[in-house]
Each structure stands twice: as structure tokens, then as C-alpha cells.
C-alpha atoms as a PDB file:
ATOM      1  CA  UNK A   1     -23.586 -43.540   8.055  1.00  0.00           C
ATOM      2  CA  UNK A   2     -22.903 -44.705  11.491  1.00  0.00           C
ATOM      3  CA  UNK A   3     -19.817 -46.903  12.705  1.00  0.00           C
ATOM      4  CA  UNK A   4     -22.129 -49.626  13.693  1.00  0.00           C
ATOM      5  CA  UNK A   5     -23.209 -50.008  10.017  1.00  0.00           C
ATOM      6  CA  UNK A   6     -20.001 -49.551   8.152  1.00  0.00           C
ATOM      7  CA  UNK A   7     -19.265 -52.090  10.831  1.00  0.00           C
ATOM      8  CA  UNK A   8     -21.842 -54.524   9.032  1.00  0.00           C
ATOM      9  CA  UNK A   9     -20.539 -53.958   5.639  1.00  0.00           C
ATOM     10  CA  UNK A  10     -18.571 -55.956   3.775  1.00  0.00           C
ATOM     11  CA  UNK A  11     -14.832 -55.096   2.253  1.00  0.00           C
ATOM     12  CA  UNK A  12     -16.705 -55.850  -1.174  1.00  0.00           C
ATOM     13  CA  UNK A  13     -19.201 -53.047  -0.889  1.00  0.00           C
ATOM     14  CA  UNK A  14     -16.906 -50.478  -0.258  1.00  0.00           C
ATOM     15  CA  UNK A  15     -14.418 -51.574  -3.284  1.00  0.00           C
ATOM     16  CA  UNK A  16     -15.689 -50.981  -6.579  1.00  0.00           C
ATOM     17  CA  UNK A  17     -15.931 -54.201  -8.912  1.00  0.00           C
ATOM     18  CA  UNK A  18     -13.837 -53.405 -11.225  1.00  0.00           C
ATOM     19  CA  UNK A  19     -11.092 -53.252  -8.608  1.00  0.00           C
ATOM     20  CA  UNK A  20     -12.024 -56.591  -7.482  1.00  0.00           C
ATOM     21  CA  UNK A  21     -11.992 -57.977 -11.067  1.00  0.00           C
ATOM     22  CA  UNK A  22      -8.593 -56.252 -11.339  1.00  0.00           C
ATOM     23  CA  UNK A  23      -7.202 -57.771  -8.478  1.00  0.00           C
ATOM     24  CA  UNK A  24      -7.922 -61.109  -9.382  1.00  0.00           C
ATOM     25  CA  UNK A  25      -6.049 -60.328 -12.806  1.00  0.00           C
ATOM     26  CA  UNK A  26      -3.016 -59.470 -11.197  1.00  0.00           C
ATOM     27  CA  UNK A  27      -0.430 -62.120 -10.687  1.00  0.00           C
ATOM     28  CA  UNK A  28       3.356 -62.068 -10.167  1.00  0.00           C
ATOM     29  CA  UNK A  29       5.358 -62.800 -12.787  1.00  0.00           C
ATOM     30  CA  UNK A  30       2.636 -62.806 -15.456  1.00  0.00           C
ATOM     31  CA  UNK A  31       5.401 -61.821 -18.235  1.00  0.00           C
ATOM     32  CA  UNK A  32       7.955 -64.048 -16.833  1.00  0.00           C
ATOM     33  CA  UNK A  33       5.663 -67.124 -17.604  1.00  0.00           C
ATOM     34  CA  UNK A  34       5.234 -67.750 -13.801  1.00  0.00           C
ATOM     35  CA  UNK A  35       2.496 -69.565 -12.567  1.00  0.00           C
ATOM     36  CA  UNK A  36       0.303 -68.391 -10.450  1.00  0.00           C
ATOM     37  CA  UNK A  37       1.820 -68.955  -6.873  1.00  0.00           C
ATOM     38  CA  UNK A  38       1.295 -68.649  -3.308  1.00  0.00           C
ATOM     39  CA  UNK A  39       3.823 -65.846  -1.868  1.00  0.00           C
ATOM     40  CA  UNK A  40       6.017 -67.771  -0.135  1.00  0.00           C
ATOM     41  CA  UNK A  41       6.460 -70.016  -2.851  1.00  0.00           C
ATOM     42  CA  UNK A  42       7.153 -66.845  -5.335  1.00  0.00           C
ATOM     43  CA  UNK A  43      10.251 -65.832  -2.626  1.00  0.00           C
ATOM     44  CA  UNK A  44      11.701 -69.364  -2.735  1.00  0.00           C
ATOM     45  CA  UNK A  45      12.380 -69.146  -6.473  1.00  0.00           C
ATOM     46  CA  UNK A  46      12.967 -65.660  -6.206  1.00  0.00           C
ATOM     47  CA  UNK A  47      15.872 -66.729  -3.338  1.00  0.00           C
ATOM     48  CA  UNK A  48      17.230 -69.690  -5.080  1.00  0.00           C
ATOM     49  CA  UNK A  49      17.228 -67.259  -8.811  1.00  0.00           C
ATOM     50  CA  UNK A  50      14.703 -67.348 -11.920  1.00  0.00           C
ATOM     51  CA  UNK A  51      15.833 -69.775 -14.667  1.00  0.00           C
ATOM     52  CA  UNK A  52      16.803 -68.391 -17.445  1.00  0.00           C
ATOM     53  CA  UNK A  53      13.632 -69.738 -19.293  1.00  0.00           C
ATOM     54  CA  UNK A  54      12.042 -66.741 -17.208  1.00  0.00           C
ATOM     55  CA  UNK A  55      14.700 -64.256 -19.018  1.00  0.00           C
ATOM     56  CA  UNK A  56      13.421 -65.104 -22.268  1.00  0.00           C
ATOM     57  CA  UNK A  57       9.615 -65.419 -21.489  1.00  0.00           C
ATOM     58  CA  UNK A  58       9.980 -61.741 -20.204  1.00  0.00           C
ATOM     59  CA  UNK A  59      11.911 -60.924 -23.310  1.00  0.00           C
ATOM     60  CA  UNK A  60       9.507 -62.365 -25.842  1.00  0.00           C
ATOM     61  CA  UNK A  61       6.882 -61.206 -24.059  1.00  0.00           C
ATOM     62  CA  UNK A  62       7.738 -57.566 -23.886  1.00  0.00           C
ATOM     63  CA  UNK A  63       9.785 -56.754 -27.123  1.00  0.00           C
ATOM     64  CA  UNK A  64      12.993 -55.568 -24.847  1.00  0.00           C
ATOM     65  CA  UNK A  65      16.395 -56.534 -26.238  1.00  0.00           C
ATOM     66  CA  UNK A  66      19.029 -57.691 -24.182  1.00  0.00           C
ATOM     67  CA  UNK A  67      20.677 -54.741 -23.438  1.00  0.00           C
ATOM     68  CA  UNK A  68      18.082 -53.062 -22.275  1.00  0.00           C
ATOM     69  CA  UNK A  69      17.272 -55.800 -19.803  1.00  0.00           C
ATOM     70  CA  UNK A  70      21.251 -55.618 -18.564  1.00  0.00           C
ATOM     71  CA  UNK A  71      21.111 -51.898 -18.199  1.00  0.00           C
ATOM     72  CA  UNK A  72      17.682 -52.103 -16.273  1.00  0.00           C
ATOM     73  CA  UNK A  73      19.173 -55.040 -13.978  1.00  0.00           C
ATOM     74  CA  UNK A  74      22.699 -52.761 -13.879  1.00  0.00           C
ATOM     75  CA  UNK A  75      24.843 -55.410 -15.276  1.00  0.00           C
ATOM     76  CA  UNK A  76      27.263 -55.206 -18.237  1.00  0.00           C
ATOM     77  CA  UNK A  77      25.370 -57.792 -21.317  1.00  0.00           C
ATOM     78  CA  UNK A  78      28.367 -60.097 -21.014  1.00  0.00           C
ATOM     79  CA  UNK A  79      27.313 -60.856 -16.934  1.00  0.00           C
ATOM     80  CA  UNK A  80      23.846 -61.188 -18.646  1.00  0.00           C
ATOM     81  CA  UNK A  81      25.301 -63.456 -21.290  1.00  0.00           C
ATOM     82  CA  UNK A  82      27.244 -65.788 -18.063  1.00  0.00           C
ATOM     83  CA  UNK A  83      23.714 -66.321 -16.782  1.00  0.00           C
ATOM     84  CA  UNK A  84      22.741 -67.494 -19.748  1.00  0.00           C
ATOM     85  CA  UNK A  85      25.195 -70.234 -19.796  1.00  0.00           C
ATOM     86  CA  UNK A  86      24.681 -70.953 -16.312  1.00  0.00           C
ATOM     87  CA  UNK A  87      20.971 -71.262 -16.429  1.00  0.00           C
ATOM     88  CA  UNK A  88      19.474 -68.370 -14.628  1.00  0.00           C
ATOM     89  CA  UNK A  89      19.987 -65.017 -12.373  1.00  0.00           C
ATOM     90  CA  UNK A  90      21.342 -64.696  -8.668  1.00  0.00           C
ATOM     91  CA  UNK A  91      18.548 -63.597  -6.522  1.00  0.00           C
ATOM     92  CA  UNK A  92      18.949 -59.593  -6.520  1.00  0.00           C
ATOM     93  CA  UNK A  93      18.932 -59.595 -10.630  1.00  0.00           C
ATOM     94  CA  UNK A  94      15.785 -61.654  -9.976  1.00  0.00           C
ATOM     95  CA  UNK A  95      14.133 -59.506  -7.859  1.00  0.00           C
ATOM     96  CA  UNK A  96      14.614 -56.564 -10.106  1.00  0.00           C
ATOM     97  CA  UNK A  97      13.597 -58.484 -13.089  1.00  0.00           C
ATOM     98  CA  UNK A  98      10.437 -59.607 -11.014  1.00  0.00           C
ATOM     99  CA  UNK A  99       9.993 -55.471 -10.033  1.00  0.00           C
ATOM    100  CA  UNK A 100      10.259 -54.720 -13.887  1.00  0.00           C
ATOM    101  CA  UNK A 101       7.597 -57.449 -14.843  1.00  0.00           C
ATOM    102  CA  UNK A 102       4.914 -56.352 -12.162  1.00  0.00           C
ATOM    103  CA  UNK A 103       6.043 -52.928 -13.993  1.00  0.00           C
ATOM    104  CA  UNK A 104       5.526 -54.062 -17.412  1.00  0.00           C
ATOM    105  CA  UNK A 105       2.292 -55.736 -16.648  1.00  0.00           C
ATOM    106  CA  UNK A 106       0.802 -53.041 -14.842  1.00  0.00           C
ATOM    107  CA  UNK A 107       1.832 -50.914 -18.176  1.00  0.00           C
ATOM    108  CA  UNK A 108       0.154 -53.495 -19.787  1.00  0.00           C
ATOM    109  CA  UNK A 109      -2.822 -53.405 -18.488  1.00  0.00           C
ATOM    110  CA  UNK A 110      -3.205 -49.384 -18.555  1.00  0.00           C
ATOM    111  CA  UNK A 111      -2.959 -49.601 -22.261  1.00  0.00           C
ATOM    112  CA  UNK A 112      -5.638 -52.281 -22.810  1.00  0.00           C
ATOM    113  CA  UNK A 113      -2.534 -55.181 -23.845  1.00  0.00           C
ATOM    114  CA  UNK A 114      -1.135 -53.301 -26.465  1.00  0.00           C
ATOM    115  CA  UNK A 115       2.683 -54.440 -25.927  1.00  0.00           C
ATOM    116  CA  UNK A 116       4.132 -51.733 -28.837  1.00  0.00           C
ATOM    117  CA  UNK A 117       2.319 -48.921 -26.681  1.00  0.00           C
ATOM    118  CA  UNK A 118       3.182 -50.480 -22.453  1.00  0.00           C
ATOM    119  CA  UNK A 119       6.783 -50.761 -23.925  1.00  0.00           C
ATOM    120  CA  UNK A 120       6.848 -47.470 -25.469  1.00  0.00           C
ATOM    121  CA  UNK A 121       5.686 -45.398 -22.164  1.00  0.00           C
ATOM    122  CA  UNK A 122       7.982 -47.307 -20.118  1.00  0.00           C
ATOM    123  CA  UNK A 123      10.817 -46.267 -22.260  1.00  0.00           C
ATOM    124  CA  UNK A 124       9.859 -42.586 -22.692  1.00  0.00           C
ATOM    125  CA  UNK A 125       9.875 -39.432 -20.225  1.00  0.00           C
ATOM    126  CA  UNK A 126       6.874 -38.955 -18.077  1.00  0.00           C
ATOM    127  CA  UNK A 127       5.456 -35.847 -16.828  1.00  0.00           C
ATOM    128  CA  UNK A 128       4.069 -37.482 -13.808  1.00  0.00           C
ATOM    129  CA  UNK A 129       7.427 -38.656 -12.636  1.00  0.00           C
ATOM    130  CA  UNK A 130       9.259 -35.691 -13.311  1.00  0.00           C
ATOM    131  CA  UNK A 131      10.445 -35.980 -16.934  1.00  0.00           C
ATOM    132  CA  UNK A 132      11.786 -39.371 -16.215  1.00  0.00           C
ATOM    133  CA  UNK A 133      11.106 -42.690 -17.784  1.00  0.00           C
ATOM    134  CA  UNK A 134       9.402 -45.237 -16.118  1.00  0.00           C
ATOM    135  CA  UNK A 135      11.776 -47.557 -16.698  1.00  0.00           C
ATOM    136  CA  UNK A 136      14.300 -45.566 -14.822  1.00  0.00           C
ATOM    137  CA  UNK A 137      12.117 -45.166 -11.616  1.00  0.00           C
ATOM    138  CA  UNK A 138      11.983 -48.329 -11.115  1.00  0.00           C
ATOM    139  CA  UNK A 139      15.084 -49.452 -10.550  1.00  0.00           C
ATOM    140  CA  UNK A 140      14.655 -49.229  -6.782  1.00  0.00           C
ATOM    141  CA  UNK A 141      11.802 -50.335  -4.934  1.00  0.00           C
ATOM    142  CA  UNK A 142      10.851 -46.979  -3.737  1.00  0.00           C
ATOM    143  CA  UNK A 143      11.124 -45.583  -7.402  1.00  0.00           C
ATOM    144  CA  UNK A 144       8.318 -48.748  -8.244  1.00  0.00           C
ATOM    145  CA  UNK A 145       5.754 -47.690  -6.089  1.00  0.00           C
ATOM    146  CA  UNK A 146       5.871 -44.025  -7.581  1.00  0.00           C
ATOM    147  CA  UNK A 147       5.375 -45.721 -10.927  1.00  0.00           C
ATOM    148  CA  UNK A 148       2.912 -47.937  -9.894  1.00  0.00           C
ATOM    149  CA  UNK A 149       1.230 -45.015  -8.355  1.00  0.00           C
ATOM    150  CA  UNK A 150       1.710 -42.974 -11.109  1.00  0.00           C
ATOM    151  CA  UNK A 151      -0.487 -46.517 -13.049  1.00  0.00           C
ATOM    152  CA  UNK A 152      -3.129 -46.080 -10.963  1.00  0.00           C
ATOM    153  CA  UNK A 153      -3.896 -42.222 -11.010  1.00  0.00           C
ATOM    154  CA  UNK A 154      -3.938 -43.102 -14.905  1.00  0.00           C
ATOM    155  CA  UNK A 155      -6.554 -45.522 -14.904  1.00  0.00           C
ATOM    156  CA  UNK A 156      -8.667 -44.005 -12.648  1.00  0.00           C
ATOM    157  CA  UNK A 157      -8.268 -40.991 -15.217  1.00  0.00           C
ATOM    158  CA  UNK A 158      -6.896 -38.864 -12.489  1.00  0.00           C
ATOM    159  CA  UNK A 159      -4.531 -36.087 -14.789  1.00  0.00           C
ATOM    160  CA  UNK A 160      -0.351 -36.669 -14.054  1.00  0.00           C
END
């Protein structure tokens, strides 16, 4: 195929469908009971700190407890239990819970909305990621992308 036709092509015909109906699925925040916002609007709230409305959306959503949530965000469960009281988390617990629910979506998603099964892999040693869970990676950013990574080599049935 020459340049001059790819150059003719659209985006659309060189991305399968499916990824194009997947992308349109995939929204920020899904599990935290977000709605579906523009970017900048998603860093404002993440700036000014999710409510805590957010915390327990996320919680009922994916079957965590509370101390699992505080060790994921590194806090001890009584700092987790202040911002309760005060009404939401400062804006690096946010981001992190944000990281986790784009984690716990994608999980989500890979096993077809089963919640028992997303929460189970996140929570259990992978062999793609080096006998480590999920859960674990992605506590930094860089440690995300592996897992999200690691997601999409599953889906696409590609063996981790």
C-alpha cells in the first residue's frame, strides 16, 4: 500500500471496531460514580479532592473494605476515617483512588463485569507482572501502565 493511500484513509479503518466501541465505553471514574467529564473538568475535582460520596461509590461498587482501600492509598484507616468526617480526600489520595478505579474498571471489563472475579485478580499474584498483584503495581503511575498493559495483552488473548 502506498503512502499516498494510507494517506487517504481514515483513523477508523485502521482501528478495529471493537476498539472503537471500547473506547467509547471507557470513562474516568466509572466506579467512583463520576460523570462523564471533559478532562479538564476531571483535574479540577481531582485538584480540589473527591467527596467522600466518591469513597463509598468505589467501595460499593467494587466489594473492597476499608482497609484495603487505606493500604492501597498508603494511609493508616484512621487518616481514612478523618476524611470521612471531613467530607472527602486531599488531591494525591484522589489521584490514586482515581488510578485504582481506571484499574478496577479495566479489570472489569476483561472479565465480562463479573465484580467477584475483577476483584479477585486484582488481589492475587500475576504471572505477567512478575508474581505480583495487580493491586500492588499500581500504586505508582508507572506500575499502572504495566497493569493496564498487562489488560490489554489479555483481551487481545495475547498469553502473559
Amino acid at each position: 500500500m502506498s503512502m499516498a493511500t494510507i494517506a487517504r484513509k481514515t483513523v477508523a479503518q485502521f482501528v478495529p471496531s471493537s476498539s472503537i466501541a471500547k473506547a467509547a465505553r471507557i470513562q474516568p471514574g466509572r466506579s467512583l460514580g463520576l460523570k462523564r467529564m471533559e478532562l479538564p473538568t476531571l483535574l479540577k475535582v481531582i485538584t480540589s479532592g473527591l467527596r467522600w460520596s466518591a469513597v463509598e461509590s468505589f467501595l460499593q461498587e467494587s466489594g473492597f473494605t476499608q482497609l484495603q482501600l487505606a493500604q492501597y492509598l498508603g494511609i493508616p484507616v484512621r487518616t481514612l476515617a478523618r476524611r470521612k468526617e471531613a467530607g472527602g480526600l486531599d488531591e494525591n489520595e484522589s489521584e490514586r483512588l482515581l488510578r485504582l478505579s481506571e484499574i478496577y474498571d479495566a479489570a472489569l471489563d476483561l472479565f465480562a463485569g463479573d465484580k467477584a472475579d475483577a476483584r479477585e485478580w486484582l488481589l492475587s499474584p500475576v504471572r505477567g507482572l512478575n508474581n505480583s498483584r495487580p493491586i500492588d503495581y499500581a500504586r505508582t503511575d508507572y506500575g499502572a501502565r504495566e497493569v493496564r498493559n498487562l489488560i490489554g495483552r489479555l483481551e487481545h488473548g495475547v498469553f502473559s
